[in-house]
N, C-alpha and C. Protein backbone atom coordinates (compact mmCIF):
# COMPACT_ATOMS: atom_id res chain seq x y z
N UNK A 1 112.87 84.77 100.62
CA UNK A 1 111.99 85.93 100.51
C UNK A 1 112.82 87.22 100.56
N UNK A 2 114.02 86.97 101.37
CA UNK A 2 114.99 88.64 101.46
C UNK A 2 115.27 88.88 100.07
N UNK A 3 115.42 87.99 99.22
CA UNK A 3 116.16 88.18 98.46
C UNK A 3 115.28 88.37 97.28
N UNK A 4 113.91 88.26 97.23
CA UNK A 4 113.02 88.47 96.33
C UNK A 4 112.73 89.95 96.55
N UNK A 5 112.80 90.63 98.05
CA UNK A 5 112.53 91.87 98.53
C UNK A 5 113.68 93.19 97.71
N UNK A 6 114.93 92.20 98.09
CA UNK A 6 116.02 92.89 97.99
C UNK A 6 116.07 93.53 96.31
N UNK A 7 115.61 91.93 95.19
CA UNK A 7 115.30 92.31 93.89
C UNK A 7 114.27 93.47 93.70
N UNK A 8 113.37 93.52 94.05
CA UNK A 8 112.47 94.10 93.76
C UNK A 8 112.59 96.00 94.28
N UNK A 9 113.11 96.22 95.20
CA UNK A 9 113.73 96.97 95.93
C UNK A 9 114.84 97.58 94.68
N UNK A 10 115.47 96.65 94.49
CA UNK A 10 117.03 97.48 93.64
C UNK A 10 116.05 97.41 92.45
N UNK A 11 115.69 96.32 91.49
CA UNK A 11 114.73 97.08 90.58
C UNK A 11 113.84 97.83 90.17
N UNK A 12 113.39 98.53 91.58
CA UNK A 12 112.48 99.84 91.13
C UNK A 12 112.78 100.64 90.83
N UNK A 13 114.05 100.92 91.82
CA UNK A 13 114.92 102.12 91.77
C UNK A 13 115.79 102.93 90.52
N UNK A 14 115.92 101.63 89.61
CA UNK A 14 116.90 101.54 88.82
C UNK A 14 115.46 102.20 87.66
N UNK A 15 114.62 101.27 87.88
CA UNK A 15 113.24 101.80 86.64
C UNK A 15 113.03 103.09 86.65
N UNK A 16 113.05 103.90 87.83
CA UNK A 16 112.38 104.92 88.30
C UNK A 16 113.16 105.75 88.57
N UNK A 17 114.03 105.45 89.32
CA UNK A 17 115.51 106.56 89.13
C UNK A 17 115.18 107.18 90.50
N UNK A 18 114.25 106.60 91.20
CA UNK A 18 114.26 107.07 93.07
C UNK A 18 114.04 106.11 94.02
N UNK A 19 114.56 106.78 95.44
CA UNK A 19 115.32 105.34 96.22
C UNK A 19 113.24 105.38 97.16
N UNK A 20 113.69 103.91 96.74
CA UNK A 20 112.58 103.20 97.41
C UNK A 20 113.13 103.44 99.27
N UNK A 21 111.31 103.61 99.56
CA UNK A 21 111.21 104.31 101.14
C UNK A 21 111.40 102.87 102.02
N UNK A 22 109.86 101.62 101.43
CA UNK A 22 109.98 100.91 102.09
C UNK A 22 109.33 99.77 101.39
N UNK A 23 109.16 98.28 101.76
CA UNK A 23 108.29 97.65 101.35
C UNK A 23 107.40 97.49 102.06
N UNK A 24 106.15 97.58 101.79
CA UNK A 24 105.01 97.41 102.35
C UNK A 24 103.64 96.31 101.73
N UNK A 25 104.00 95.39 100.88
CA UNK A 25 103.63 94.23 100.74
C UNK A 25 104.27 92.80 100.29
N UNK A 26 104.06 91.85 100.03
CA UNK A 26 104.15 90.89 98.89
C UNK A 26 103.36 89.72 99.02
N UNK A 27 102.82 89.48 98.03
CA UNK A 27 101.85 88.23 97.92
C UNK A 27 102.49 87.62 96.84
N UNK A 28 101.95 86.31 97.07
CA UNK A 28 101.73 84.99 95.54
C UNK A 28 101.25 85.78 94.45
N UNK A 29 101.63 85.18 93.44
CA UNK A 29 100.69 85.54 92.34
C UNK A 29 101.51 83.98 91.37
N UNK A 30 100.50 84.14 90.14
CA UNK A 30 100.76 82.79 89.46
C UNK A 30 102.28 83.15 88.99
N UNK A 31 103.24 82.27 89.13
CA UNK A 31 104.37 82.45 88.72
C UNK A 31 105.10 82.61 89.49
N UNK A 32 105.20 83.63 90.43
CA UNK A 32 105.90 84.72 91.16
C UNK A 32 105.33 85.36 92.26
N UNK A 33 105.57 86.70 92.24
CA UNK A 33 105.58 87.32 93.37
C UNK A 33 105.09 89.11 93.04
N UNK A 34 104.12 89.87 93.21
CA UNK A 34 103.49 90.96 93.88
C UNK A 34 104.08 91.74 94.96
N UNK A 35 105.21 92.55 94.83
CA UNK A 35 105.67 93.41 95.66
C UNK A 35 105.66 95.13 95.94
N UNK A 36 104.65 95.53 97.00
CA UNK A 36 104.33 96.82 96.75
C UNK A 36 105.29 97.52 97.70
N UNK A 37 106.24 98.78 97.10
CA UNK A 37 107.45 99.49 97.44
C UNK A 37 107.11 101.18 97.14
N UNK A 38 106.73 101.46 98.74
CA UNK A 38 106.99 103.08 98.58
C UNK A 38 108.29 103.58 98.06
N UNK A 39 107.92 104.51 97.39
CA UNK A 39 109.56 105.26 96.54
C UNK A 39 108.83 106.98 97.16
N UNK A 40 110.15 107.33 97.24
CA UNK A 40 110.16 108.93 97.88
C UNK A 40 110.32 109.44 95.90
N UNK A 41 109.09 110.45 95.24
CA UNK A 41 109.16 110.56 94.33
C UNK A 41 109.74 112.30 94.35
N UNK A 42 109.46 113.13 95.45
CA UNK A 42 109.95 114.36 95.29
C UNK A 42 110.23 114.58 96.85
N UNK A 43 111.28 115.00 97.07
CA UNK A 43 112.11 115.00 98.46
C UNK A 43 111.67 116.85 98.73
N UNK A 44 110.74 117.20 100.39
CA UNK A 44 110.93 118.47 99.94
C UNK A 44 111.16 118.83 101.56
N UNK A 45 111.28 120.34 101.28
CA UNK A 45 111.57 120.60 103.38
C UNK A 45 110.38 121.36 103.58
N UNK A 46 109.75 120.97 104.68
CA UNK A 46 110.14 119.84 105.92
C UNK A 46 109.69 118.38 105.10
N UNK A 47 110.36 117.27 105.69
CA UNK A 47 109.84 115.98 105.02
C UNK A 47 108.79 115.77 105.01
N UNK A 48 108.01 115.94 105.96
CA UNK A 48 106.17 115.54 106.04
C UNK A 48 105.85 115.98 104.69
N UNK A 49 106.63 117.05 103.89
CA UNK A 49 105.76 116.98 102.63
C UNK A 49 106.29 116.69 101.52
N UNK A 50 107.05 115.90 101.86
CA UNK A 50 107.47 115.13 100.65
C UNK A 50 106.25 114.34 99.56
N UNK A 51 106.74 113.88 98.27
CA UNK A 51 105.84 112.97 97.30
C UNK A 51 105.71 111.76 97.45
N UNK A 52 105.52 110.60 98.07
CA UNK A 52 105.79 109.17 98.14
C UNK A 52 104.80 108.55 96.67
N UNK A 53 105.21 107.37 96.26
CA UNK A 53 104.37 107.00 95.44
C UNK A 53 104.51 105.25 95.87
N UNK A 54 103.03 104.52 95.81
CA UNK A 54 103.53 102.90 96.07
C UNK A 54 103.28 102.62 94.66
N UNK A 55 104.34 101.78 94.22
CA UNK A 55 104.41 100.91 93.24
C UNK A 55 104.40 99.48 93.22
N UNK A 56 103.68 98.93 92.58
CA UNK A 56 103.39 97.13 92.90
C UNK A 56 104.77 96.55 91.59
N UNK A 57 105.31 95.66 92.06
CA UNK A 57 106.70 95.53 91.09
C UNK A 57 106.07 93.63 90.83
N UNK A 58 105.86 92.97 89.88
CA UNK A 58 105.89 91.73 89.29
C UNK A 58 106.92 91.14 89.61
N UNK A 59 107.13 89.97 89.98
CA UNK A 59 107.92 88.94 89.96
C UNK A 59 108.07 87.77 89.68
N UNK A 60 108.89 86.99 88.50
CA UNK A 60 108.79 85.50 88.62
C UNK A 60 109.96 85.26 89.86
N UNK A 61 109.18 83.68 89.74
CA UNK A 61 110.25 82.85 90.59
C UNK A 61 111.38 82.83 90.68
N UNK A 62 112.25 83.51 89.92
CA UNK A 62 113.35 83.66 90.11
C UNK A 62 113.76 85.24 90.51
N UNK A 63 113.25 86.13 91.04
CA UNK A 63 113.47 87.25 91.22
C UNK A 63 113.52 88.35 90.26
N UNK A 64 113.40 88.26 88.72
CA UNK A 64 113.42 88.85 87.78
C UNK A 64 112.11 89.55 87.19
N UNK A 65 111.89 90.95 87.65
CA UNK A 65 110.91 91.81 87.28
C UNK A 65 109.93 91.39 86.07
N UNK A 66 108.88 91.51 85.76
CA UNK A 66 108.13 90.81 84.44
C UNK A 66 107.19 92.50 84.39
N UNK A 67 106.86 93.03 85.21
CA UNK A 67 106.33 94.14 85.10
C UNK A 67 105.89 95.11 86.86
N UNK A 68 105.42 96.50 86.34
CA UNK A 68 105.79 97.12 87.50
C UNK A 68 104.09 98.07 87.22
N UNK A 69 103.76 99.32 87.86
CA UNK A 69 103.01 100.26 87.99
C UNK A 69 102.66 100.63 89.18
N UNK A 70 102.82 102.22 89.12
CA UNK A 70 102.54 103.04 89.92
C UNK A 70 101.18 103.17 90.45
N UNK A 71 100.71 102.93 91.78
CA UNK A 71 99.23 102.53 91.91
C UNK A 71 98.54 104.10 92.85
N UNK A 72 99.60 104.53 93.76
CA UNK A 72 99.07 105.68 94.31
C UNK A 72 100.41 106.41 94.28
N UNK A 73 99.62 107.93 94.77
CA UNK A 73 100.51 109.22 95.31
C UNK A 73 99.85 109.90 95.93
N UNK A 74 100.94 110.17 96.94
CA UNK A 74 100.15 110.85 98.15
C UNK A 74 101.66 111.78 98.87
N UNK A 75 100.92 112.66 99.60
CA UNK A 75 102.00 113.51 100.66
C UNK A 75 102.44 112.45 101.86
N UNK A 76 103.58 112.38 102.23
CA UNK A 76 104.15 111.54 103.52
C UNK A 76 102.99 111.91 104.59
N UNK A 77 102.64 113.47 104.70
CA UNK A 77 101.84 113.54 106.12
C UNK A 77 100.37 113.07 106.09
N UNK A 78 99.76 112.88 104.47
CA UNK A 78 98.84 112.24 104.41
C UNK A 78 97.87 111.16 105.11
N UNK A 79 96.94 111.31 105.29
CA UNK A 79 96.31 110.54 106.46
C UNK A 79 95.60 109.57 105.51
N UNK A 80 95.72 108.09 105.10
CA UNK A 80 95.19 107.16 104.46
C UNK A 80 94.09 106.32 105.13
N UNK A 81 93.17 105.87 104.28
CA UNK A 81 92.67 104.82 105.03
C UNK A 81 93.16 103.20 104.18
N UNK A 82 92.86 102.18 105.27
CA UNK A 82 93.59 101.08 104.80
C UNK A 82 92.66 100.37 104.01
């Protein structure tokens, strides 16, 4: 599983061209794997207001991206419900 994290993690970054914050899911899916990865999309001062965006990244079984999309954006100090 680290290493499905780790893929998914270095392949967002590389898609998107910004460093992923954190992972904050992964499920089954047929094939593969469903991994959702906050990315810091605009860095600003003070951090609380920075851009975060979660992106859900596709995975087959072998760790190799099949598809990706951006699902939310929100401010870091943003108050969400779950």
């Amino acid at each position: 599983m680290g290493e499905l994290l780790a893929a998914a993690r270095t392949s967002i970054e590389q898609l998107v061209g910004q460093p992923v914050e954190s992972v904050s899911g992964v499920r089954a899916i047929d094939g593969g794997f469903r991994v959702d990865v906050e990315v810091v999309e605009v860095s600003r001062i003070p951090p609380t207001t920075d851009v975060l965006a979660t992106y859900e990244v596709d995975l087959d079984a072998e760790g190799e991206v099949t598809g990706f999309a951006r699902t939310d954006r929100y401010y870091r100090n943003q108050t969400r419900d779950a």
